[in-house]
C-alpha atoms as a PDB file:
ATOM      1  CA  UNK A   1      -3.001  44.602 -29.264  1.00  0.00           C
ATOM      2  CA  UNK A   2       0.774  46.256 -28.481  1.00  0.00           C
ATOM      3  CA  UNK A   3      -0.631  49.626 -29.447  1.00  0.00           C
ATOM      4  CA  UNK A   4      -3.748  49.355 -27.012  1.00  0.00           C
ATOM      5  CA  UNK A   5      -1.642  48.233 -24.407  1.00  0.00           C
ATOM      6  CA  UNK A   6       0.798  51.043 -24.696  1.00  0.00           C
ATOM      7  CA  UNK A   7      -1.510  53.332 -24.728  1.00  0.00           C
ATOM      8  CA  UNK A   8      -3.108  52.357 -22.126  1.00  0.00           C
ATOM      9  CA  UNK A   9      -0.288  52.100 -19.625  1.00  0.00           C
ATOM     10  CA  UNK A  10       1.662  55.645 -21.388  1.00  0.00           C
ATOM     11  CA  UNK A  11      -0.940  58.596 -20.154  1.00  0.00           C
ATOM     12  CA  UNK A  12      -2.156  57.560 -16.822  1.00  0.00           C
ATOM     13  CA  UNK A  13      -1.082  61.348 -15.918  1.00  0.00           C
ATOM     14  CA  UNK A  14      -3.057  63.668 -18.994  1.00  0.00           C
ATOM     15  CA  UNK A  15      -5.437  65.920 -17.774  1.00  0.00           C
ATOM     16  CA  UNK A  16      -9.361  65.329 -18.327  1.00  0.00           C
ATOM     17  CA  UNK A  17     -11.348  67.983 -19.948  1.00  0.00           C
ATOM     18  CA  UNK A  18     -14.980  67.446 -20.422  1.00  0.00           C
ATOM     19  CA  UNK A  19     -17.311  69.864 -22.303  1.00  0.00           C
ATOM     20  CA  UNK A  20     -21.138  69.025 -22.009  1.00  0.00           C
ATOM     21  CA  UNK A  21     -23.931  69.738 -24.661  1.00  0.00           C
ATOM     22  CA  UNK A  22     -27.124  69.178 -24.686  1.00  0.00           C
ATOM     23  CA  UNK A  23     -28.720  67.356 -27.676  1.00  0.00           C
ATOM     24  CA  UNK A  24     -32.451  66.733 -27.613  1.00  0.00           C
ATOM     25  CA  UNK A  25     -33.537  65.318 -24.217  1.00  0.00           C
ATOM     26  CA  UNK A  26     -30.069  64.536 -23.200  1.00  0.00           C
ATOM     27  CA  UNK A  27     -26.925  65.459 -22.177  1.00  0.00           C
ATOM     28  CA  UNK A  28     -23.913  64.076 -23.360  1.00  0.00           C
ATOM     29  CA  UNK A  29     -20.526  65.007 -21.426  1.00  0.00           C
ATOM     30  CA  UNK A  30     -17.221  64.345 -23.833  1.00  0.00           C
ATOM     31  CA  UNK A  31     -14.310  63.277 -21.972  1.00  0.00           C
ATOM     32  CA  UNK A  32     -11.054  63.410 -23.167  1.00  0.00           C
ATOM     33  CA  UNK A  33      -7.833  62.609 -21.151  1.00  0.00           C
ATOM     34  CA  UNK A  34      -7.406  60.126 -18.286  1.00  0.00           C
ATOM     35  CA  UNK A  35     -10.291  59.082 -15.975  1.00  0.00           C
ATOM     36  CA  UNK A  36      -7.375  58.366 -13.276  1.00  0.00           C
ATOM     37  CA  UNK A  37      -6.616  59.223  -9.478  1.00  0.00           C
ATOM     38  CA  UNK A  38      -4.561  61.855 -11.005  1.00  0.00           C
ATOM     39  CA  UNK A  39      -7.466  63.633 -12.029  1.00  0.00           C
ATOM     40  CA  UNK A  40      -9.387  63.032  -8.789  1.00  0.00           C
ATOM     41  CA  UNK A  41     -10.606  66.255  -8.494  1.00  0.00           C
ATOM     42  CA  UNK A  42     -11.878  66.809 -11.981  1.00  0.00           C
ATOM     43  CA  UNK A  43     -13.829  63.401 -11.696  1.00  0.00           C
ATOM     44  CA  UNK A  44     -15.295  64.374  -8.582  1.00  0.00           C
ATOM     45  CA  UNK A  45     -16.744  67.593 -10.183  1.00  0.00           C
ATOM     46  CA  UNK A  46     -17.966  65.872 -13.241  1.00  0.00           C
ATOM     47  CA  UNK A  47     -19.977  63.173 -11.171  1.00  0.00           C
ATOM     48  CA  UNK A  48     -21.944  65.992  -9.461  1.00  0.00           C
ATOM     49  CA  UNK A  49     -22.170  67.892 -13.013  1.00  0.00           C
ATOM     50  CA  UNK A  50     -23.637  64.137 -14.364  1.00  0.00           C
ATOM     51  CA  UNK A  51     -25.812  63.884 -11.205  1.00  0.00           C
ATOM     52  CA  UNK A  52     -26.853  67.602 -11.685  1.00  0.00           C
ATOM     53  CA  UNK A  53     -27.800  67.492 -15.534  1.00  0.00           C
ATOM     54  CA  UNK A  54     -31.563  68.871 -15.888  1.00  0.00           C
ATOM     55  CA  UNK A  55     -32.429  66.012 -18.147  1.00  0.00           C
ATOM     56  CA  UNK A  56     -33.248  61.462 -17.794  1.00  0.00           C
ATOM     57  CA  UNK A  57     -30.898  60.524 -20.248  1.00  0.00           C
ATOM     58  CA  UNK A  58     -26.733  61.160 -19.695  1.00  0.00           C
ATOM     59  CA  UNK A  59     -24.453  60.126 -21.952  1.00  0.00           C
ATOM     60  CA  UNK A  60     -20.499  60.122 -21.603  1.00  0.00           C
ATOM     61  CA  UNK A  61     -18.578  60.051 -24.848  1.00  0.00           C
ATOM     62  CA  UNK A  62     -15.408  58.221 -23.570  1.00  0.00           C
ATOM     63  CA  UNK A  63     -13.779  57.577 -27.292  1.00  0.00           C
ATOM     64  CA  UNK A  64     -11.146  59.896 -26.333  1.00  0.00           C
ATOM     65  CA  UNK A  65     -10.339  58.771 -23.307  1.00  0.00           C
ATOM     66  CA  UNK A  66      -6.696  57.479 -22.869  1.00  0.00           C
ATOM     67  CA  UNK A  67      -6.202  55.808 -19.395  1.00  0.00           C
ATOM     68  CA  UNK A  68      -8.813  54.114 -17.044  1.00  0.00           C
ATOM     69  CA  UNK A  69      -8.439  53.623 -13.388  1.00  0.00           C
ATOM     70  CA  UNK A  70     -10.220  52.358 -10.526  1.00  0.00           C
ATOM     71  CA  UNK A  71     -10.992  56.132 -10.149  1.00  0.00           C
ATOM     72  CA  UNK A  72     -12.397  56.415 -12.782  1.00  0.00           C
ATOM     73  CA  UNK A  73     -14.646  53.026 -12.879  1.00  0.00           C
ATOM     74  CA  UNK A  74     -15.426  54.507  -9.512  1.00  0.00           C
ATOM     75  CA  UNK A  75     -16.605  57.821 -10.666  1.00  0.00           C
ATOM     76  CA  UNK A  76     -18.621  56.120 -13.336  1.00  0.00           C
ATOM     77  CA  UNK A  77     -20.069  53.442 -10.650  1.00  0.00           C
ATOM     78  CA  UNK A  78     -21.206  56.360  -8.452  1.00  0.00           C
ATOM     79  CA  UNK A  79     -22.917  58.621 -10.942  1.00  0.00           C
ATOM     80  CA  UNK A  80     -24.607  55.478 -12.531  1.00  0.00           C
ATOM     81  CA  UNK A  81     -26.016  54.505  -8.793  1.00  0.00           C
ATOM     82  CA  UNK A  82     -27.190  58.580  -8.683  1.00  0.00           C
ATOM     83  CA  UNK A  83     -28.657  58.299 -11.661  1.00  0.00           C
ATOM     84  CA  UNK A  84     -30.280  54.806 -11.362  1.00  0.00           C
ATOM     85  CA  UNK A  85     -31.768  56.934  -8.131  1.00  0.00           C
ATOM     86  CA  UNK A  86     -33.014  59.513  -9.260  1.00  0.00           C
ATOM     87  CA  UNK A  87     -34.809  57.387 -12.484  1.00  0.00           C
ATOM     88  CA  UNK A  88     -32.079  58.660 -15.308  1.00  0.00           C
ATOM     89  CA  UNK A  89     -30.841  56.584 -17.146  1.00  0.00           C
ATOM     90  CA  UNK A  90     -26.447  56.858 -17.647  1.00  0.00           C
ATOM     91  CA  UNK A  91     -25.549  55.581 -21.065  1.00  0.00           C
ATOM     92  CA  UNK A  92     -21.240  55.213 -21.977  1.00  0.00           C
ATOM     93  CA  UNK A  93     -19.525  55.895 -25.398  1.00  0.00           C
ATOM     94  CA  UNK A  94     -16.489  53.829 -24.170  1.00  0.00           C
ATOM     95  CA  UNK A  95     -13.380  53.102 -26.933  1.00  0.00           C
ATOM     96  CA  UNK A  96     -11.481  49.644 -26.662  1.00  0.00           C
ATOM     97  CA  UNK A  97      -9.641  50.917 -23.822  1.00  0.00           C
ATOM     98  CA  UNK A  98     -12.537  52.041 -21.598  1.00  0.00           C
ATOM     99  CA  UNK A  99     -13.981  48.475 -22.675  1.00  0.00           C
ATOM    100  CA  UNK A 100     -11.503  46.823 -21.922  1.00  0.00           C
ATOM    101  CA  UNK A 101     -11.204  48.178 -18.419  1.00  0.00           C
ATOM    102  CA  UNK A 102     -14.678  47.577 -17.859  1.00  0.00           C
ATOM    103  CA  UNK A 103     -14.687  44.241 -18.937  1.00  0.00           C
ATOM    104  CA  UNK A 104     -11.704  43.643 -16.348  1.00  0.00           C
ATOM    105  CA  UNK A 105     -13.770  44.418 -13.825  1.00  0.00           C
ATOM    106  CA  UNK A 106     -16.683  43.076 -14.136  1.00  0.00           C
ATOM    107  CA  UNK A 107     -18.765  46.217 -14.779  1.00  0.00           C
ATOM    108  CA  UNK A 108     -19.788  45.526 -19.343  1.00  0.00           C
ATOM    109  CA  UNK A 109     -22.656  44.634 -18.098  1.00  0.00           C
ATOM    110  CA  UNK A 110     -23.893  46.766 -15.477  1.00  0.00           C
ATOM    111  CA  UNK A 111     -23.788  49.548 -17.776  1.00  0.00           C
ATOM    112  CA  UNK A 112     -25.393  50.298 -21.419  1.00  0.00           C
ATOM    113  CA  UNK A 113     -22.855  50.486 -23.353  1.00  0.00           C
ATOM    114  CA  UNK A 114     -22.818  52.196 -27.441  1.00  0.00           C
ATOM    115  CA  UNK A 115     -20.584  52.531 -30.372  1.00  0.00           C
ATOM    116  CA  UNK A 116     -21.401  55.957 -31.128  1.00  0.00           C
ATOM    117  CA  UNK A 117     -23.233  59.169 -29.269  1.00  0.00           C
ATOM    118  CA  UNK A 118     -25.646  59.114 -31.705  1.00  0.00           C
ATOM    119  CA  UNK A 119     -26.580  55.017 -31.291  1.00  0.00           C
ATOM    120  CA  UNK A 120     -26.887  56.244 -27.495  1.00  0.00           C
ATOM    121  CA  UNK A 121     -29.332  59.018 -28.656  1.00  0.00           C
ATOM    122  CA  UNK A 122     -31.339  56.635 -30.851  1.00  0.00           C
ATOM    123  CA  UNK A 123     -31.815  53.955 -28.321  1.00  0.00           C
ATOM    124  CA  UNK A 124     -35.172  53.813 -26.325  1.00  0.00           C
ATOM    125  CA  UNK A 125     -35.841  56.012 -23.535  1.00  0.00           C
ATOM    126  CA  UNK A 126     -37.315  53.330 -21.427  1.00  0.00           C
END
């Protein structure tokens, strides 16, 4: 539990790289760094790149992920409300720190959550 913790609270200020692939009907953006305020910019552009993806299903590999804000449940909270809009469905990868944070606030449930990228890809479409 120590080492979750100081991870968590050590790299609120790494950059966030995402690359995006597609695989089969979806897309599946890999995040790696912190989804903080830090990186406000960069999780601006990736909501619009989730909201812009030519395909229903999105999913965001967050098992590299090393800090979670309110910025980033944010960014997550708005592309899932785009997507929910537009009839896509947003699907998260999260590790035990992403899970954690969501669980914090409230939000495990609002979104489907997966151990793996390729559990996401298996689930049902519907």
């Amino acid at each position: 539990m120590e080492r979750i913790r100081e991870e968590y609270i050590s790299k609120p200020n790494e950059d966030l790289l995402v690359e995006s692939k597609k695989r089969g009907e979806a897309m599946v953006f890999r995040c790696k760094g912190a989804f903080s305020l830090v990186n406000r910019s960069r999780l601006k552009e990736l909501e619009v790149e989730i909201a812009a993806a030519p395909v229903a299903r999105i999913i965001v590999d967050l098992l590299d992920v090393s800090f979670m804000d309110s910025s980033g449940l944010g960014t997550l909270a708005s592309a899932l409300k785009k997507m929910m809009e537009q009839g896509k469905k947003l699907m998260l990868v999260p590790n035990s720190i992403v899970r954690k944070t969501l669980e914090t606030a409230g939000l495990h449930t609002v979104f489907q959550l997966f151990e793996s990228v390729d559990d996401a890809l298996q689930s049902p479409s519907h």
